[in-house]
C-alpha atoms as a PDB file:
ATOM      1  CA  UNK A   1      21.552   4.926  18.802  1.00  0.00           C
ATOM      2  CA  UNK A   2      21.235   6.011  15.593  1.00  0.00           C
ATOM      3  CA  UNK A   3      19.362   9.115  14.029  1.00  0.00           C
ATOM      4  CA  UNK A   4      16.922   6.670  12.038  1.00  0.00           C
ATOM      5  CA  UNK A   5      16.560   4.311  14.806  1.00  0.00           C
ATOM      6  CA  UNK A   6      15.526   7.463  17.272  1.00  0.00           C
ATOM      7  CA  UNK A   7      12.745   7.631  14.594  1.00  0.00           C
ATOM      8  CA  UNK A   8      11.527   4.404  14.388  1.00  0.00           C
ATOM      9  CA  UNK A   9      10.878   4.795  18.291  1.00  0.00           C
ATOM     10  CA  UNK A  10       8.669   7.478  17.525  1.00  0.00           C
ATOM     11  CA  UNK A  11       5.892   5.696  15.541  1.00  0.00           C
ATOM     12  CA  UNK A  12       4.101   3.305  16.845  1.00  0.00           C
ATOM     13  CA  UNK A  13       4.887  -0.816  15.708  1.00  0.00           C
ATOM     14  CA  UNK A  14       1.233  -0.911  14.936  1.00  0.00           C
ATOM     15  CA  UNK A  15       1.349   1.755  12.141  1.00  0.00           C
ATOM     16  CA  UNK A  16       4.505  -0.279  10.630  1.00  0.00           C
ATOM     17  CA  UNK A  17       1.844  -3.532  10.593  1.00  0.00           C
ATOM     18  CA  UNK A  18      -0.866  -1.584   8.956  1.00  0.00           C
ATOM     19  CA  UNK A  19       0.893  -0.457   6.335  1.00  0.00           C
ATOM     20  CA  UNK A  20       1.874  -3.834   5.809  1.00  0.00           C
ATOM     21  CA  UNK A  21      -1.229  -5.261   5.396  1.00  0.00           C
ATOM     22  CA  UNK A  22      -2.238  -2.464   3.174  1.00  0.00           C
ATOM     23  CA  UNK A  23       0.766  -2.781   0.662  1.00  0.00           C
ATOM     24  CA  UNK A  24      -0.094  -6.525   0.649  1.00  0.00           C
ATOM     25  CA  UNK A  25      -3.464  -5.412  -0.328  1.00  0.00           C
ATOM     26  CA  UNK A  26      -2.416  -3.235  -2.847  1.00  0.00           C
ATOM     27  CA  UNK A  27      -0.242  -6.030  -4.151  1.00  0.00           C
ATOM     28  CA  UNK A  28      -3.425  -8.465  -4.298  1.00  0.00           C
ATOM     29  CA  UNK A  29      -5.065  -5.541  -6.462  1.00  0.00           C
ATOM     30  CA  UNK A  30      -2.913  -5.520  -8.961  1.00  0.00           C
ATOM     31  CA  UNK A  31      -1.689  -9.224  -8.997  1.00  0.00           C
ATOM     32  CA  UNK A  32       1.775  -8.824  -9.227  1.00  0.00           C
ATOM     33  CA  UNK A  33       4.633  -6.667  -6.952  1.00  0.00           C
ATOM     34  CA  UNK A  34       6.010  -5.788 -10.283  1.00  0.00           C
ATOM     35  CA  UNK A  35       2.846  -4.335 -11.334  1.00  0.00           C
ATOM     36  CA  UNK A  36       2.472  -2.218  -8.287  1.00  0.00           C
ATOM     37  CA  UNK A  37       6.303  -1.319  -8.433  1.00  0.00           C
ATOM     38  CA  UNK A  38       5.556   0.321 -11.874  1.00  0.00           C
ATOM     39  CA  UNK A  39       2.337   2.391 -10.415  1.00  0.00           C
ATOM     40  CA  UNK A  40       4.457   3.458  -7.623  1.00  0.00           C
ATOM     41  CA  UNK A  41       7.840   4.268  -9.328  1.00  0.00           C
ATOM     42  CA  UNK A  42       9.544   1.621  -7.153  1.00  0.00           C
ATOM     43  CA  UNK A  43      11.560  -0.723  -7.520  1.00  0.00           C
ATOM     44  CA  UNK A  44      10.033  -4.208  -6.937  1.00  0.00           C
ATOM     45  CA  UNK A  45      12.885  -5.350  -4.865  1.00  0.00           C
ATOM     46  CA  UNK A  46      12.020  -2.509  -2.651  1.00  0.00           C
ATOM     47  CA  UNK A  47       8.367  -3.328  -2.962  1.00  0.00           C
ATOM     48  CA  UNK A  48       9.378  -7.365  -2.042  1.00  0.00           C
ATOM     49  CA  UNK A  49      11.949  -6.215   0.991  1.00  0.00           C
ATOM     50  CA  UNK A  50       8.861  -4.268   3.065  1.00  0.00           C
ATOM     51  CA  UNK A  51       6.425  -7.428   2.158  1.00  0.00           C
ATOM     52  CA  UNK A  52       8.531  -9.652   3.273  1.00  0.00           C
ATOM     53  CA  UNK A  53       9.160  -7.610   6.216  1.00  0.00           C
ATOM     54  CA  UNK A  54      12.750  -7.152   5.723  1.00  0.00           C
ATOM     55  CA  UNK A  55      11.769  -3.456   5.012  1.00  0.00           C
ATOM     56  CA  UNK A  56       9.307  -1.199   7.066  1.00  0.00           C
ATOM     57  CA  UNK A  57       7.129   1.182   5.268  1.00  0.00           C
ATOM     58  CA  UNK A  58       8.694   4.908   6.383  1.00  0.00           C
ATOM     59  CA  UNK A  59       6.834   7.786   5.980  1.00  0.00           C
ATOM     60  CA  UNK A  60       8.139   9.094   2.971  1.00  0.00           C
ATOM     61  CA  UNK A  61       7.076   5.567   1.688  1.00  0.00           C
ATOM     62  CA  UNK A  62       3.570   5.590   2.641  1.00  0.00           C
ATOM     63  CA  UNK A  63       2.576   9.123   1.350  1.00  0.00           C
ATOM     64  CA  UNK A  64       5.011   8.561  -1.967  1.00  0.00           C
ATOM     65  CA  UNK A  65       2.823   5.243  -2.685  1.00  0.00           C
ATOM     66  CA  UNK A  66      -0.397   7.198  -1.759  1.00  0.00           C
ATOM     67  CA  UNK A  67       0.064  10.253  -4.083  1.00  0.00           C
ATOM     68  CA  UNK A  68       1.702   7.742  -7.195  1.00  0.00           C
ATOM     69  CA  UNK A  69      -2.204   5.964  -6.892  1.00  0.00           C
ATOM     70  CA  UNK A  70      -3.997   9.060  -6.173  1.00  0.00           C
ATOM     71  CA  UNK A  71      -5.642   7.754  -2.479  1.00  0.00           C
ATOM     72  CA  UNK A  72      -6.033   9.341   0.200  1.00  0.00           C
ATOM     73  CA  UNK A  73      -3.413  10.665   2.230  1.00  0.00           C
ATOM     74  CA  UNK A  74      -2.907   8.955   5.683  1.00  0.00           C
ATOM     75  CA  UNK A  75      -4.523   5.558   3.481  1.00  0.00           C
ATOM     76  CA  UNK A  76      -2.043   3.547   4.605  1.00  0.00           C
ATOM     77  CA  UNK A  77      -1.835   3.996   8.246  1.00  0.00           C
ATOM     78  CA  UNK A  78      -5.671   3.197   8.756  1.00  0.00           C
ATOM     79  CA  UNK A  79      -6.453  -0.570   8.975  1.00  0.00           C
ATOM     80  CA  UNK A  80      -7.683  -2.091   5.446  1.00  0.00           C
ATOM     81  CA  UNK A  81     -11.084  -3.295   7.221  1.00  0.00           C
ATOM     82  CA  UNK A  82     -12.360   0.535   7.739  1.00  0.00           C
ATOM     83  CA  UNK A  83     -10.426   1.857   4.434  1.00  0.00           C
ATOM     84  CA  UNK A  84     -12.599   3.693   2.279  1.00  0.00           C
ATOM     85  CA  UNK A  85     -13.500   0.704  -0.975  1.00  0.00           C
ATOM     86  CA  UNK A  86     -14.017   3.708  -3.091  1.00  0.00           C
ATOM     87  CA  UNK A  87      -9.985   4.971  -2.616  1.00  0.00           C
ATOM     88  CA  UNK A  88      -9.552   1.324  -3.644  1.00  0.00           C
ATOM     89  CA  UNK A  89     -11.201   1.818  -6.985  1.00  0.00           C
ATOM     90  CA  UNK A  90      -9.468   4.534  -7.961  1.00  0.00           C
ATOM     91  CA  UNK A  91      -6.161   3.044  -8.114  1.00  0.00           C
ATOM     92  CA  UNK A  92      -7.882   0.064 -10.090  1.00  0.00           C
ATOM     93  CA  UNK A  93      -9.672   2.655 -12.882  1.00  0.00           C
ATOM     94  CA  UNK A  94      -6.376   4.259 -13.035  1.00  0.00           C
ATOM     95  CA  UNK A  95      -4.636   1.017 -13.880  1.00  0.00           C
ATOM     96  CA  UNK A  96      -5.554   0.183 -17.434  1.00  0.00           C
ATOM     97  CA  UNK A  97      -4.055  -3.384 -16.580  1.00  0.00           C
ATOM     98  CA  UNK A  98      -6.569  -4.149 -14.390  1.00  0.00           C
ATOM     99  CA  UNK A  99     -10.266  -5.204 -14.975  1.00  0.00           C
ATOM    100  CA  UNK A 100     -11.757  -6.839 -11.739  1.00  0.00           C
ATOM    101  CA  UNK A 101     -11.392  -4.810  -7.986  1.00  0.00           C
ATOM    102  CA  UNK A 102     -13.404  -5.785  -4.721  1.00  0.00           C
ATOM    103  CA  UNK A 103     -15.756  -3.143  -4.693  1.00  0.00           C
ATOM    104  CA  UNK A 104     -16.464  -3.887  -0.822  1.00  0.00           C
ATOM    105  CA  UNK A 105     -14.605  -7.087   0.133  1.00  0.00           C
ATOM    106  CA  UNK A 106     -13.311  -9.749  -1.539  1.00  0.00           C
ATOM    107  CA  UNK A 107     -16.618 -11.690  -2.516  1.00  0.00           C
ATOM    108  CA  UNK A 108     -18.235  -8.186  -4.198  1.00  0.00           C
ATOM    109  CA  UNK A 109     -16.306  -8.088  -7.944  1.00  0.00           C
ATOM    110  CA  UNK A 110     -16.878  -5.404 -10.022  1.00  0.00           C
ATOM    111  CA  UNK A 111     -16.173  -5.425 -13.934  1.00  0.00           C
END
């Protein structure tokens, strides 16, 4: 077995899924993967490969996307339906290309 499949055995499948669902919530933020590629300093083929699931979201990955949109760190292992809104709208304010973000869910805009 392999040095980087030793590690996947170490954390959890569930923590792979909510990242998942978080970077597909980030993607929904900013409307495109291309978008969120640029915020991140990614590449959005990289960004594409872990939503499509081709990819998982390491740990490197997680806290590099964290710091690049200034959210909390450990954001995205902790399921989107208890993440803080607030972290939410601090990637939006810092994204000048942005104008509308779910201040609480998806029916609450703000603009």
């Amino acid at each position: 077995m392999t040095i980087a499949k030793q590690l996947l055995t170490l954390v959890p499948m569930e923590t792979f899924d909510v990242r998942k669902r978080n970077l597909l919530l980030l993607v929904k933020r900013y409307r495109r993967q291309q978008a969120l590629a640029d915020a991140v300093c990614l590449s959005v083929q990289y960004i594409n490969q872990m939503v499509s699931g081709h990819r998982t979201i390491g740990e490197k990955t997680a806290r590099k996307i964290e710091k690049a949109l200034s959210l909390a760190p450990g954001w995205m292992d902790v399921d989107s339906d208890v993440a803080a809104p607030r972290d939410l709208m601090k990637v939006v304010a810092a994204n000048d290309d942005l104008v509308k973000v779910a201040a609480v869910n998806d029916d609450d805009v703000v603009e």
